[in-house]
PDB file of N, CA and C in Angstrom:
ATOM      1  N   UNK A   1     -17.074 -84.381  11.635  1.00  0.00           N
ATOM      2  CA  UNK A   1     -17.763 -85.642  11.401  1.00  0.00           C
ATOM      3  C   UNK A   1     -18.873 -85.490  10.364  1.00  0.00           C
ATOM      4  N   UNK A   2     -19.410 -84.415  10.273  1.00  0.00           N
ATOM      5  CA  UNK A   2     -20.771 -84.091   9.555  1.00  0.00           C
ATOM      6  C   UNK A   2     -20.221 -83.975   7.713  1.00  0.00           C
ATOM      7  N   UNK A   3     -18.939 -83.826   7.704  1.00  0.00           N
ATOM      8  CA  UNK A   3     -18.532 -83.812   6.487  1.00  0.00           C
ATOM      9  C   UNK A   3     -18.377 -85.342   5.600  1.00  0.00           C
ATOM     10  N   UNK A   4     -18.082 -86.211   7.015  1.00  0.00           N
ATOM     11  CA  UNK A   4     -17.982 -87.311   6.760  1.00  0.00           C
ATOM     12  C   UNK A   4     -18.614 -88.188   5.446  1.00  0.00           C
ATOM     13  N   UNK A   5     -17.907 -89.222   4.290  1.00  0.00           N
ATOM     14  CA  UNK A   5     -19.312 -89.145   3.187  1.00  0.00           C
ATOM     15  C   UNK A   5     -19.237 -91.033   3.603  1.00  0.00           C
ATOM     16  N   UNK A   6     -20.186 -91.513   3.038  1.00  0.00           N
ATOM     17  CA  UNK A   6     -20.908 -92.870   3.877  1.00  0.00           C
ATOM     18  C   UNK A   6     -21.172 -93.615   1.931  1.00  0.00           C
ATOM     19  N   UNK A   7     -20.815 -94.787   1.873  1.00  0.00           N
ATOM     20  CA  UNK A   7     -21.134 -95.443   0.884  1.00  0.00           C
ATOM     21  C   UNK A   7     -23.132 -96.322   1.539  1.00  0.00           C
ATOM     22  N   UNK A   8     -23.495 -96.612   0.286  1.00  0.00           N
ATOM     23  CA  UNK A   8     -24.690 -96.817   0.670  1.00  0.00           C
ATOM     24  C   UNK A   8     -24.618 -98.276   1.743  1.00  0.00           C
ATOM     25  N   UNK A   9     -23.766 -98.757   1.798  1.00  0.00           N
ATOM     26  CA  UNK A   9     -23.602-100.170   2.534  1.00  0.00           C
ATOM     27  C   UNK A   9     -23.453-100.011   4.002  1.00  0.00           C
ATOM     28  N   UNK A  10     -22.634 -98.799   3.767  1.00  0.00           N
ATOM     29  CA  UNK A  10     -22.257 -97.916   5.008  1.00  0.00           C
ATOM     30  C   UNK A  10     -23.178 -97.096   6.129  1.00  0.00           C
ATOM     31  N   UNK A  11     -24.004 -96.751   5.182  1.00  0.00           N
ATOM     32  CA  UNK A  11     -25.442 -96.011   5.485  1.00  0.00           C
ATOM     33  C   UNK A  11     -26.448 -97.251   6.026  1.00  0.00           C
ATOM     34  N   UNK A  12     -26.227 -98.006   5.466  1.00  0.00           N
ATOM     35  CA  UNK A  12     -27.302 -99.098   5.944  1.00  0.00           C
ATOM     36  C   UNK A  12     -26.941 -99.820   7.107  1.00  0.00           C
ATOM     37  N   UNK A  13     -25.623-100.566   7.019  1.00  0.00           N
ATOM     38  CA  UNK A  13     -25.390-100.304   8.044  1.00  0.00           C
ATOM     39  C   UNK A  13     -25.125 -99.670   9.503  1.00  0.00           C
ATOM     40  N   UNK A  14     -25.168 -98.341   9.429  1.00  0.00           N
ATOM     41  CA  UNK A  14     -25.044 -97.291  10.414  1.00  0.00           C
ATOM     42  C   UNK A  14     -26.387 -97.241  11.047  1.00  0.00           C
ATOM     43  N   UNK A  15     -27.563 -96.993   9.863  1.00  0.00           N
ATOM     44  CA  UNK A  15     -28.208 -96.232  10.483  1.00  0.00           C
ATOM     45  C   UNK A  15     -29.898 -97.202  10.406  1.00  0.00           C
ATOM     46  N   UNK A  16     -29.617 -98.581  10.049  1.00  0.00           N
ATOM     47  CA  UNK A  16     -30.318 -99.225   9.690  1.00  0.00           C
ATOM     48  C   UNK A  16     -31.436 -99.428   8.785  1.00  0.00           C
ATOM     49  N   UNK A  17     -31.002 -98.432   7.930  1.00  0.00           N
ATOM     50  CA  UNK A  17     -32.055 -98.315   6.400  1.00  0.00           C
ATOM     51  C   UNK A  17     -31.346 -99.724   5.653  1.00  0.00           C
ATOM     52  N   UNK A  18     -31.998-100.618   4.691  1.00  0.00           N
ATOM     53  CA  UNK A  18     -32.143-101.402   3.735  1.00  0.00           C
ATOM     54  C   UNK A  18     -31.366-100.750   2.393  1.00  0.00           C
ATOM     55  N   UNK A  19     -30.047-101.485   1.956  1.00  0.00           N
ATOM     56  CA  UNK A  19     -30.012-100.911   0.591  1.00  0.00           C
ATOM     57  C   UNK A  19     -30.491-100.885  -0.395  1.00  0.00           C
ATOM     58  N   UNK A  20     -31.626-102.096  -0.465  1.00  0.00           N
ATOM     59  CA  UNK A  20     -32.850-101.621  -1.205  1.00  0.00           C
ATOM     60  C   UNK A  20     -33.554-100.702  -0.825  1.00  0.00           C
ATOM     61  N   UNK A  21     -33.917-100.011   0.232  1.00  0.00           N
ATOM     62  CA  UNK A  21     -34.399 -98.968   0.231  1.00  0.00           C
ATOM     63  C   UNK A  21     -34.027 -97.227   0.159  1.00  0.00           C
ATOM     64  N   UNK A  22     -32.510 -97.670   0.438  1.00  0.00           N
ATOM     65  CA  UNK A  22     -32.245 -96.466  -0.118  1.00  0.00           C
ATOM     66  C   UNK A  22     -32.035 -96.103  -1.799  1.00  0.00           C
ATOM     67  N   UNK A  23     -32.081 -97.249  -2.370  1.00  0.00           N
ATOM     68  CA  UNK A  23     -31.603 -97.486  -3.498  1.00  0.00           C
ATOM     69  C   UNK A  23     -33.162 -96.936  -3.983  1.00  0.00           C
ATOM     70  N   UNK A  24     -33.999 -97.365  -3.865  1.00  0.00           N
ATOM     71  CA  UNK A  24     -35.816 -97.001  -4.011  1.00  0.00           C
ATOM     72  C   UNK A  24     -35.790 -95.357  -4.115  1.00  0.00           C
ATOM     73  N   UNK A  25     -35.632 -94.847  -2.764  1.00  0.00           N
ATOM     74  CA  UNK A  25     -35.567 -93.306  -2.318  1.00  0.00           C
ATOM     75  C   UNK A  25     -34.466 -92.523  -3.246  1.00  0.00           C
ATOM     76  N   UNK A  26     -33.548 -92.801  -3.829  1.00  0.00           N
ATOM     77  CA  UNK A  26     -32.906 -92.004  -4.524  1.00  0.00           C
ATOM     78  C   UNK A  26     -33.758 -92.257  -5.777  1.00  0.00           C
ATOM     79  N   UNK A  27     -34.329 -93.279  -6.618  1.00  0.00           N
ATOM     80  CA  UNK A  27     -35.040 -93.443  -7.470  1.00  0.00           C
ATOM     81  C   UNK A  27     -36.465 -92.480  -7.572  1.00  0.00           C
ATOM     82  N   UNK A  28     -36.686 -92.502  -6.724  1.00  0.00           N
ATOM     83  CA  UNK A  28     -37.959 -91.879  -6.320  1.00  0.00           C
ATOM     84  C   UNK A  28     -38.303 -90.187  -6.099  1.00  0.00           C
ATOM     85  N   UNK A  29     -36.562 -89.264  -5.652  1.00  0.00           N
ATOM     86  CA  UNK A  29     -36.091 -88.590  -5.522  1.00  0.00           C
ATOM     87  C   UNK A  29     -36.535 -88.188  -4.193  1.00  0.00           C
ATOM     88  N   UNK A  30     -37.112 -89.173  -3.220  1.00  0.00           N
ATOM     89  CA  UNK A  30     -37.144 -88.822  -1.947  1.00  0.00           C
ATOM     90  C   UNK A  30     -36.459 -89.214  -0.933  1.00  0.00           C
ATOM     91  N   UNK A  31     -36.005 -89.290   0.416  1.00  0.00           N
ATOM     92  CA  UNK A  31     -35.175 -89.854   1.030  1.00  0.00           C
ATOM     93  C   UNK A  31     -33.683 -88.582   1.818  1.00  0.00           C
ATOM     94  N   UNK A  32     -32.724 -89.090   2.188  1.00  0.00           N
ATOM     95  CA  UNK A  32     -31.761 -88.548   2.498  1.00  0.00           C
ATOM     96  C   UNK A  32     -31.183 -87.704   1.070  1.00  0.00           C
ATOM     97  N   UNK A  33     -30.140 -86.532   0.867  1.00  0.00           N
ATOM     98  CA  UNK A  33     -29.736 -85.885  -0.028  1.00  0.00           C
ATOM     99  C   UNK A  33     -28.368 -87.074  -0.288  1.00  0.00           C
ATOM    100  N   UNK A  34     -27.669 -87.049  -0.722  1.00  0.00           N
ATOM    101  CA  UNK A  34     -26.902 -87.747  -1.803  1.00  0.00           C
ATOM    102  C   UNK A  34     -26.042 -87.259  -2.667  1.00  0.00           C
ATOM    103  N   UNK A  35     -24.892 -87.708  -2.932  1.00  0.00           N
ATOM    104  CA  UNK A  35     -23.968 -87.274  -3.983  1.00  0.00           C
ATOM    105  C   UNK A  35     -23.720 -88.468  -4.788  1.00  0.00           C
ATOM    106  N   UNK A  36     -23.527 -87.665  -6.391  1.00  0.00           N
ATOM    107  CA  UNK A  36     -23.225 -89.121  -7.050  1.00  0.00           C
ATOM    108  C   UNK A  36     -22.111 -88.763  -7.724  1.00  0.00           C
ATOM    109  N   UNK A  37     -20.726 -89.575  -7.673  1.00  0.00           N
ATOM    110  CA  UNK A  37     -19.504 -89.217  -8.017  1.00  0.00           C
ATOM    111  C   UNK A  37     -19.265 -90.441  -9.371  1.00  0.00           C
ATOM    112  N   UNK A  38     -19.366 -89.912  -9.984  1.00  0.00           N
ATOM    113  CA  UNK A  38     -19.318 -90.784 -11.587  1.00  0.00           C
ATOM    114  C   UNK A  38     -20.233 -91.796 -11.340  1.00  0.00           C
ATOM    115  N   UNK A  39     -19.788 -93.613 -10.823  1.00  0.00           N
ATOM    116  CA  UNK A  39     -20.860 -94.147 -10.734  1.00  0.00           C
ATOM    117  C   UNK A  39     -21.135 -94.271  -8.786  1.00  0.00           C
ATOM    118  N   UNK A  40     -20.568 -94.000  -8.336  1.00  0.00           N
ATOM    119  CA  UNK A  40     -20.116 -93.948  -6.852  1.00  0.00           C
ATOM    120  C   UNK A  40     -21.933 -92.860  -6.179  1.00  0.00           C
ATOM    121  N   UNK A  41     -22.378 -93.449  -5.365  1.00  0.00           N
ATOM    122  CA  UNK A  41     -23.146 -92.821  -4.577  1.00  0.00           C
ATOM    123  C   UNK A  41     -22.567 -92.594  -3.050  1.00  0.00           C
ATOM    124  N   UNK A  42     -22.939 -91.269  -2.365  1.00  0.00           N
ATOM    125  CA  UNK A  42     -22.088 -91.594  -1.347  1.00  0.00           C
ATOM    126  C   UNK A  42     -23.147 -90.926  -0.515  1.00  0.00           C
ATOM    127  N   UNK A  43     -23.394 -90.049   0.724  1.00  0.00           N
ATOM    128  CA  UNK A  43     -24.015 -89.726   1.524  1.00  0.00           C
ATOM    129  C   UNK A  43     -23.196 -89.004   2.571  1.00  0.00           C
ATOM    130  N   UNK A  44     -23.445 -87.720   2.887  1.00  0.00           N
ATOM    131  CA  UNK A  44     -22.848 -86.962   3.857  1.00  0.00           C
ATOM    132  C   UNK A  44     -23.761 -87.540   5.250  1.00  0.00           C
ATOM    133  N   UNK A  45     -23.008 -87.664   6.288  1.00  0.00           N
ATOM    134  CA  UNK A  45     -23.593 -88.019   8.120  1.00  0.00           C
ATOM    135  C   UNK A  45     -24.829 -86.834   8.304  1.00  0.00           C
ATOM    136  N   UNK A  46     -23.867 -85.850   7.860  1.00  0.00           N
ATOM    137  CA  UNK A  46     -24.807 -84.562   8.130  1.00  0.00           C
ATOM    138  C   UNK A  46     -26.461 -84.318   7.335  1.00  0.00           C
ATOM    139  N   UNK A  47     -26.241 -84.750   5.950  1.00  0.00           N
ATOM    140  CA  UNK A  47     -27.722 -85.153   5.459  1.00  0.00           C
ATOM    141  C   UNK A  47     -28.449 -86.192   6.201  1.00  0.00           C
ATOM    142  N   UNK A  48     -28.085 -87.187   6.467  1.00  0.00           N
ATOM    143  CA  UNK A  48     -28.680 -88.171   6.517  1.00  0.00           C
ATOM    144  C   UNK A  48     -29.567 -88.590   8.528  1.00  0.00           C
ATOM    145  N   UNK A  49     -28.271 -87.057   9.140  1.00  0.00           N
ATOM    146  CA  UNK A  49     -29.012 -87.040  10.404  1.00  0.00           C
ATOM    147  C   UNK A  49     -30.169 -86.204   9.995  1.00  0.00           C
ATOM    148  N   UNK A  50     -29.969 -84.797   8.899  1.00  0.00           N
ATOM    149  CA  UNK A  50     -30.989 -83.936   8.804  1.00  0.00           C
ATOM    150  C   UNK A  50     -32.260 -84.381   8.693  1.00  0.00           C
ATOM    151  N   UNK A  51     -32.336 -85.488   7.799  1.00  0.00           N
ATOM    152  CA  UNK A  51     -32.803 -86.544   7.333  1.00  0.00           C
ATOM    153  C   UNK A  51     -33.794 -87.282   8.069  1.00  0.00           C
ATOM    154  N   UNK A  52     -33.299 -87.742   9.198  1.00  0.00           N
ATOM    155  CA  UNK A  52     -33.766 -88.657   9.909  1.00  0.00           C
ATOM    156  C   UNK A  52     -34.389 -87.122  11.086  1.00  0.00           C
ATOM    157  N   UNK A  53     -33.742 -86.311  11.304  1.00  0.00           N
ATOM    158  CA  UNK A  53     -34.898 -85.257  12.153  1.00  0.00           C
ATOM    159  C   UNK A  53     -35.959 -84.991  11.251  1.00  0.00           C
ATOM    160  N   UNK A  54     -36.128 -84.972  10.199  1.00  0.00           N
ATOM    161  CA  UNK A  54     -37.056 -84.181   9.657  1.00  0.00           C
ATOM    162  C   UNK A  54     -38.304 -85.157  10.064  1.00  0.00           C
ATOM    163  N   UNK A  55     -37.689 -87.069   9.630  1.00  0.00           N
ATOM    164  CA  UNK A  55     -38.786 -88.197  10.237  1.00  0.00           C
ATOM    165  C   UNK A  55     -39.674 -87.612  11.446  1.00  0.00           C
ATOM    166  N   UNK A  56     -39.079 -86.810  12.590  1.00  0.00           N
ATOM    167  CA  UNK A  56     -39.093 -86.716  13.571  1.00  0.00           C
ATOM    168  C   UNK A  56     -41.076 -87.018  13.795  1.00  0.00           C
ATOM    169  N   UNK A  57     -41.394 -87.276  14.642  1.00  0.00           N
ATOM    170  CA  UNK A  57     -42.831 -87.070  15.188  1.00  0.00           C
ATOM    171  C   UNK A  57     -42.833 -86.830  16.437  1.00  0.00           C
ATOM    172  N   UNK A  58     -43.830 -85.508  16.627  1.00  0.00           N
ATOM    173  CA  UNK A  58     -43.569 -85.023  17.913  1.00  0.00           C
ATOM    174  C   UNK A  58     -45.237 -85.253  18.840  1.00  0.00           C
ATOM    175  N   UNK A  59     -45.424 -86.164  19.626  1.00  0.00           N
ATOM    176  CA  UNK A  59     -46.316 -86.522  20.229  1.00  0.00           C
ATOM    177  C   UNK A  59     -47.864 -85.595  20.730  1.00  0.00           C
ATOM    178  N   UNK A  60     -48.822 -85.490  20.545  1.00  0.00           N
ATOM    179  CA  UNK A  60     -49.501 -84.748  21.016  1.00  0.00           C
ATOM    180  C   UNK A  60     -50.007 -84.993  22.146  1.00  0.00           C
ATOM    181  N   UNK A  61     -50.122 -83.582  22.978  1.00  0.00           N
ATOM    182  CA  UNK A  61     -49.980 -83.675  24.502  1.00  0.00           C
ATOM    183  C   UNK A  61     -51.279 -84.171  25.150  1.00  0.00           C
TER     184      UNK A  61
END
């Protein structure tokens, strides 16, 4: 599944990011990692969970 690749519509939908905002974050060069196949952007599951752990915040006790 982690190989899996996700169009940005796909991504937004899934995982509830804005395609304006991912569209921002690749501009910006921050955000989830990304592949760009001629004009095609796509997104591996596996970046984009890495991705979203890294968001992570871990509560102080």
């Amino acid at each position: 599944m982690s190989d899996v690749l996700l169009c940005t519509k796909e991504v937004s939908k899934r995982y509830g990011f804005t395609m304006a905002w991912l569209e921002q974050q690749r501009w910006r060069g921050t955000g989830p990692k990304y592949i760009k196949i001629g004009r095609m952007v796509k997104y591996r599951v596996a970046d984009i969970e890495e991705y979203l752990k890294s968001c992570e915040v871990k509560p102080c006790a």
